[in-house]
C-alpha atoms as a PDB file:
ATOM      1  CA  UNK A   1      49.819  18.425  37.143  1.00  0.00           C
ATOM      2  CA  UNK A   2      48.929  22.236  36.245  1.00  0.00           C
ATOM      3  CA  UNK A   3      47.026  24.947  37.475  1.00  0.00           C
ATOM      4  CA  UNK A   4      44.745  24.819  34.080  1.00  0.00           C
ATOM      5  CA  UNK A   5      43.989  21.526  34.656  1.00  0.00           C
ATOM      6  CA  UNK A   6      43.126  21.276  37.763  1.00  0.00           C
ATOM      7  CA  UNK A   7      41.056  24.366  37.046  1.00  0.00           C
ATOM      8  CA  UNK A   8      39.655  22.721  34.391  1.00  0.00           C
ATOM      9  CA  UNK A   9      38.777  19.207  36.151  1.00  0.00           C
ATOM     10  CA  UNK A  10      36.824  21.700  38.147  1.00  0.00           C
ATOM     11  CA  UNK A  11      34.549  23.362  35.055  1.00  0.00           C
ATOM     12  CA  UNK A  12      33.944  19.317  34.272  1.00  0.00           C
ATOM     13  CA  UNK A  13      32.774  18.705  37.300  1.00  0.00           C
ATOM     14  CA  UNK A  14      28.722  17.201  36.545  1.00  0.00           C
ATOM     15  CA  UNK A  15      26.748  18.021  39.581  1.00  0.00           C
ATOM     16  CA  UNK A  16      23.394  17.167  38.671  1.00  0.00           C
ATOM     17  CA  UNK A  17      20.562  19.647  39.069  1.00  0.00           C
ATOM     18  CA  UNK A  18      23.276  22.513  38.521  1.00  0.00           C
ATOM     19  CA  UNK A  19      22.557  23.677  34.052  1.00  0.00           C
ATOM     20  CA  UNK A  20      26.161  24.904  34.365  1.00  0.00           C
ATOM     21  CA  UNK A  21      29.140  24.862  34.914  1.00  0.00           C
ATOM     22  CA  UNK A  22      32.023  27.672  33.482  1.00  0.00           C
ATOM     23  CA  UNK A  23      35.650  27.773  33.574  1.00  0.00           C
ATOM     24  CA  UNK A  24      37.638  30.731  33.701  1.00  0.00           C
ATOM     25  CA  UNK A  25      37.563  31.449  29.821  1.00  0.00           C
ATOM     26  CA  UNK A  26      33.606  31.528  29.553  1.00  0.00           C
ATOM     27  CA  UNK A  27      33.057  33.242  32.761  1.00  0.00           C
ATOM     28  CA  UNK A  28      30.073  36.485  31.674  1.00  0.00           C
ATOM     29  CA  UNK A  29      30.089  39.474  32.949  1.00  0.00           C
ATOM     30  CA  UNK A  30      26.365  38.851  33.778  1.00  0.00           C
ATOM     31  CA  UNK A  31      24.545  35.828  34.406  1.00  0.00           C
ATOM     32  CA  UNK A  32      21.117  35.036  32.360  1.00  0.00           C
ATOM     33  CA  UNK A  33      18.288  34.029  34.585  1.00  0.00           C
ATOM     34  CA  UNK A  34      18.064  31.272  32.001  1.00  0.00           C
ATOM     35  CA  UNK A  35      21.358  29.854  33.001  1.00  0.00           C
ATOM     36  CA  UNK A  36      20.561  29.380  37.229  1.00  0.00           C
ATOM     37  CA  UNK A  37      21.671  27.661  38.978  1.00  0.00           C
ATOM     38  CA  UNK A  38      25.254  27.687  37.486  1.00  0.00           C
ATOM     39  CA  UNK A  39      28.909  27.105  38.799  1.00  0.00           C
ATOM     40  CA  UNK A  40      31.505  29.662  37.935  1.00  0.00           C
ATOM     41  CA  UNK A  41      35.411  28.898  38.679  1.00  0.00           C
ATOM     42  CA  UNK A  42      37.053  31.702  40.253  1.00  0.00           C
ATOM     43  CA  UNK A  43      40.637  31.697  40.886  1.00  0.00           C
ATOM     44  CA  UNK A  44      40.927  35.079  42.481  1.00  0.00           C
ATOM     45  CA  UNK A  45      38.225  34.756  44.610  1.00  0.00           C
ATOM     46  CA  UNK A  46      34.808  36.258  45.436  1.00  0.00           C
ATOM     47  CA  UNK A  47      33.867  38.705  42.481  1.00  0.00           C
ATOM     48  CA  UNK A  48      32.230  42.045  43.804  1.00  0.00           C
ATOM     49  CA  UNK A  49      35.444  42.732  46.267  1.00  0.00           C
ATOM     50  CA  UNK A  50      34.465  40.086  48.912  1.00  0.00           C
ATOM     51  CA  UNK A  51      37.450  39.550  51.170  1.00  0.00           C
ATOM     52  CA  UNK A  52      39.751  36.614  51.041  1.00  0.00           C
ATOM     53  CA  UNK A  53      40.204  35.167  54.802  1.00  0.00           C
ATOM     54  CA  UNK A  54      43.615  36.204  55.241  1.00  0.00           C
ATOM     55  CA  UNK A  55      46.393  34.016  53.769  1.00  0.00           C
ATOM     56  CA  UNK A  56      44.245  32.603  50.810  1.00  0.00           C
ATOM     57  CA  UNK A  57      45.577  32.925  47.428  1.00  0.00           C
ATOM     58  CA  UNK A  58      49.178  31.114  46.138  1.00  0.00           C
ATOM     59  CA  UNK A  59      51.727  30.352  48.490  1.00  0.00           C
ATOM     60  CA  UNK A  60      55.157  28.640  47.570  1.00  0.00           C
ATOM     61  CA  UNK A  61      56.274  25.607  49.578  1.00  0.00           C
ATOM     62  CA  UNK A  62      59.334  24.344  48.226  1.00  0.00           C
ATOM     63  CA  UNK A  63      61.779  21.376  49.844  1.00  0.00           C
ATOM     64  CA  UNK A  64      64.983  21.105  49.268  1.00  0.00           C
ATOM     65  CA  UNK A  65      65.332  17.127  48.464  1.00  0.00           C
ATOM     66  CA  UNK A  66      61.493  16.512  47.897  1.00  0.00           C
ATOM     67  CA  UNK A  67      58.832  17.455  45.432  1.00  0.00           C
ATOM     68  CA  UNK A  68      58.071  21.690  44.617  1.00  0.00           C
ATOM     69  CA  UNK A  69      54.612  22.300  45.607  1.00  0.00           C
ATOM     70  CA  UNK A  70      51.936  25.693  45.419  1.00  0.00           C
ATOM     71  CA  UNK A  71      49.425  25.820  47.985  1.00  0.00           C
ATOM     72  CA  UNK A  72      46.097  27.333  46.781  1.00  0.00           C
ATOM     73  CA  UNK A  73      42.625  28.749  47.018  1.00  0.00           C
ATOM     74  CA  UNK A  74      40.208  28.426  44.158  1.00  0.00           C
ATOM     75  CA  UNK A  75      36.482  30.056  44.515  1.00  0.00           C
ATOM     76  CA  UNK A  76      33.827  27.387  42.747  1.00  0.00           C
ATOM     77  CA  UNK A  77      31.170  30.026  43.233  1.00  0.00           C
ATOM     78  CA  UNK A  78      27.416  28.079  42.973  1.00  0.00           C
ATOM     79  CA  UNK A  79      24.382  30.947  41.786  1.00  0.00           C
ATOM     80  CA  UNK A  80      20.694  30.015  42.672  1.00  0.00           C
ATOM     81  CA  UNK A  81      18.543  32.529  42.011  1.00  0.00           C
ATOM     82  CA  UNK A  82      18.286  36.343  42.382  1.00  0.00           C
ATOM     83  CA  UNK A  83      17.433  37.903  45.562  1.00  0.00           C
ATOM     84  CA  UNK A  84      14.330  39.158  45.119  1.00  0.00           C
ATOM     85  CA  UNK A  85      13.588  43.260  46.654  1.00  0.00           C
ATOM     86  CA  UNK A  86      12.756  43.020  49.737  1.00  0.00           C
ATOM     87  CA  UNK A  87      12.389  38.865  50.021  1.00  0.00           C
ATOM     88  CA  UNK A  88      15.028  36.518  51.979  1.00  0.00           C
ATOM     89  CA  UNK A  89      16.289  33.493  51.594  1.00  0.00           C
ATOM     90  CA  UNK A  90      13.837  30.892  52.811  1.00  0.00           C
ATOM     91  CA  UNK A  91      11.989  29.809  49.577  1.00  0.00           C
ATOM     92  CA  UNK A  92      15.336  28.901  48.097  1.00  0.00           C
ATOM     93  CA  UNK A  93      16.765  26.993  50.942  1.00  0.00           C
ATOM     94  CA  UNK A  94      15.711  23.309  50.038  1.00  0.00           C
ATOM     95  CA  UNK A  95      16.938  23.419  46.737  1.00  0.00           C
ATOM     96  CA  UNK A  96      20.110  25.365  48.042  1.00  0.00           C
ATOM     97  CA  UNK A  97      20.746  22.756  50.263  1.00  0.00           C
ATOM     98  CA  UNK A  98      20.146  20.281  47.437  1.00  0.00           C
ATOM     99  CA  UNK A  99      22.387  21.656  45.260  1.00  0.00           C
ATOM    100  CA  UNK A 100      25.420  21.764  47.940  1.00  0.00           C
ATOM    101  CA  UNK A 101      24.676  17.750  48.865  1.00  0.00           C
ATOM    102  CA  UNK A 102      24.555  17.087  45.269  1.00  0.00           C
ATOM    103  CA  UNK A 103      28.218  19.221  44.429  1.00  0.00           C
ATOM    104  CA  UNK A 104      29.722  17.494  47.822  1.00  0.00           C
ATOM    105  CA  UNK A 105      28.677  13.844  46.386  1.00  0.00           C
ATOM    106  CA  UNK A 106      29.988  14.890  42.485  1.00  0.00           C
ATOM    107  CA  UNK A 107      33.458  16.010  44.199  1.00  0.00           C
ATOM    108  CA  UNK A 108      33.738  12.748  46.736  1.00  0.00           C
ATOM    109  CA  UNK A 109      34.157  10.943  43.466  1.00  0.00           C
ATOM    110  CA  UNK A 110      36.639  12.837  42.225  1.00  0.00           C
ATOM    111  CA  UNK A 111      38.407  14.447  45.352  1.00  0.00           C
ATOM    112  CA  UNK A 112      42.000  14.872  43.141  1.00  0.00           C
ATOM    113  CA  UNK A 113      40.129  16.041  40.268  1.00  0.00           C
ATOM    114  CA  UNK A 114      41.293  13.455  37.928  1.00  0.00           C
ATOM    115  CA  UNK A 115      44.488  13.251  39.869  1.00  0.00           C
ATOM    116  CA  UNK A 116      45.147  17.024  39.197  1.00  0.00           C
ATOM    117  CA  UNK A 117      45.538  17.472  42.768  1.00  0.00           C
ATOM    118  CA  UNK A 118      48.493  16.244  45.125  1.00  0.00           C
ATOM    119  CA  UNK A 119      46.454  15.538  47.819  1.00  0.00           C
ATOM    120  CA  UNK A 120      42.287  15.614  48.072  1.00  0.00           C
ATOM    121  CA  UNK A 121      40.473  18.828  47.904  1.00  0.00           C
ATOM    122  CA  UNK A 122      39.975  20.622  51.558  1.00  0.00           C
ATOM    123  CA  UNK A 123      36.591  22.634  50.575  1.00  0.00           C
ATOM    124  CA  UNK A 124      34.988  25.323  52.845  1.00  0.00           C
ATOM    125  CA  UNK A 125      31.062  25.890  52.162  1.00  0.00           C
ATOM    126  CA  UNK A 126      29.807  29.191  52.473  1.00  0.00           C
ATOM    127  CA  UNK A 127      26.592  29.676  51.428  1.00  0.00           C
ATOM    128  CA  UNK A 128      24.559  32.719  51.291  1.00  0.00           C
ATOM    129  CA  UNK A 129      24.293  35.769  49.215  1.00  0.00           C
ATOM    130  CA  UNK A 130      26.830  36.674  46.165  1.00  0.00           C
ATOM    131  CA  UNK A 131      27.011  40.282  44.347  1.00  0.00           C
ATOM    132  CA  UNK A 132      27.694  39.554  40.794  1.00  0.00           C
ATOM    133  CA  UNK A 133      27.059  41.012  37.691  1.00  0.00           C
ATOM    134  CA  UNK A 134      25.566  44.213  39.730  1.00  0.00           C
ATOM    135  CA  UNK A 135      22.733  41.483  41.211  1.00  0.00           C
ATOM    136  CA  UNK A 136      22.557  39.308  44.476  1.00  0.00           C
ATOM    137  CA  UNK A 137      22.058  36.288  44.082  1.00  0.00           C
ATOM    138  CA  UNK A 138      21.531  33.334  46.778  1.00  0.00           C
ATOM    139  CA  UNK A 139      23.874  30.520  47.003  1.00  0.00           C
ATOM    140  CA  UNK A 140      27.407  29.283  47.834  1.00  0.00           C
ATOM    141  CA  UNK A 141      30.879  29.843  47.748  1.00  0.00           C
ATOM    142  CA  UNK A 142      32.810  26.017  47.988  1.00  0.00           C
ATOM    143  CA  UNK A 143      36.191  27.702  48.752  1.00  0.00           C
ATOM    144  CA  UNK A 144      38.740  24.841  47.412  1.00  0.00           C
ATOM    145  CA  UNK A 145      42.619  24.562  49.207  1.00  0.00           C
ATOM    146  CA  UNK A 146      44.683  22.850  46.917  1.00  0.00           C
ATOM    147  CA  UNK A 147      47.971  21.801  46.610  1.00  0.00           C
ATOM    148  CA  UNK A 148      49.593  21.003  43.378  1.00  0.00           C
ATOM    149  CA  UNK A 149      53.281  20.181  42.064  1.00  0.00           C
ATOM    150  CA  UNK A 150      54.988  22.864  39.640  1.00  0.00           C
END
């Protein structure tokens, strides 16, 4: 059980209606309007300086007589569709909300990520809007804790 693969039992995970779905080595710089709605894995969190809640990130638990263990948080970062001048957010909602039932279901079959995982994801949604590539986009941050052995 690693880091890269849990982080890449993420990138595999199918969530239909979403075209793709990038791990950390194929992450762009921009996104092509061709490639929405698409999933990008982001282990240091939200791009575009968003904060962290505080205490996110690695943290060390280690026991003296039991197993070594890193707690975690891993941005899977879901892009919609630009946000329009001027527009908001209410012609993309249904499909927004589509998209987050359909990740939820993909990851309830897979909640260790092909055992990667000590313990089942704990996810936070967030959606809303996302500054990336110099755009805004709508859609939603699932904001994964994990714990894994090292």
């Amino acid at each position: 059980m690693t880091l890269a693969a849990a982080l890449t039992q993420l990138a595999a995970l199918t969530v239909p209606g979403i075209n793709h779905n990038l791990a950390i080595d194929a992450v762009p710089e921009q996104i092509a309007r061709t490639s929405l709605p698409i999933l990008l894995v982001l282990p240091d969190g939200l791009p575009q300086g968003k904060p962290s809640a505080p205490g996110e990130g690695f943290t060390a638990v280690a026991f003296s007589q039991g197993a070594r263990t890193v707690s975690l948080s891993v941005t899977h970062l879901l892009l919609t569709a630009p946000v329009p001048s001027g527009r908001g957010a209410a012609s993309h909602l249904p499909d927004l909300i589509d998209w987050i039932d359909a990740y939820l279901s993909a990851l309830a079959a897979d909640v260790t990520l092909g055992d990667s995982l000590l313990e089942p994801a704990h996810v936070r949604v967030q959606p809303g809007r996302f500054d990336y590539g110099g755009v805004t986009y709508h859609g939603c941050a699932f904001q994964h804790e994990w714990r894994i052995e090292v």
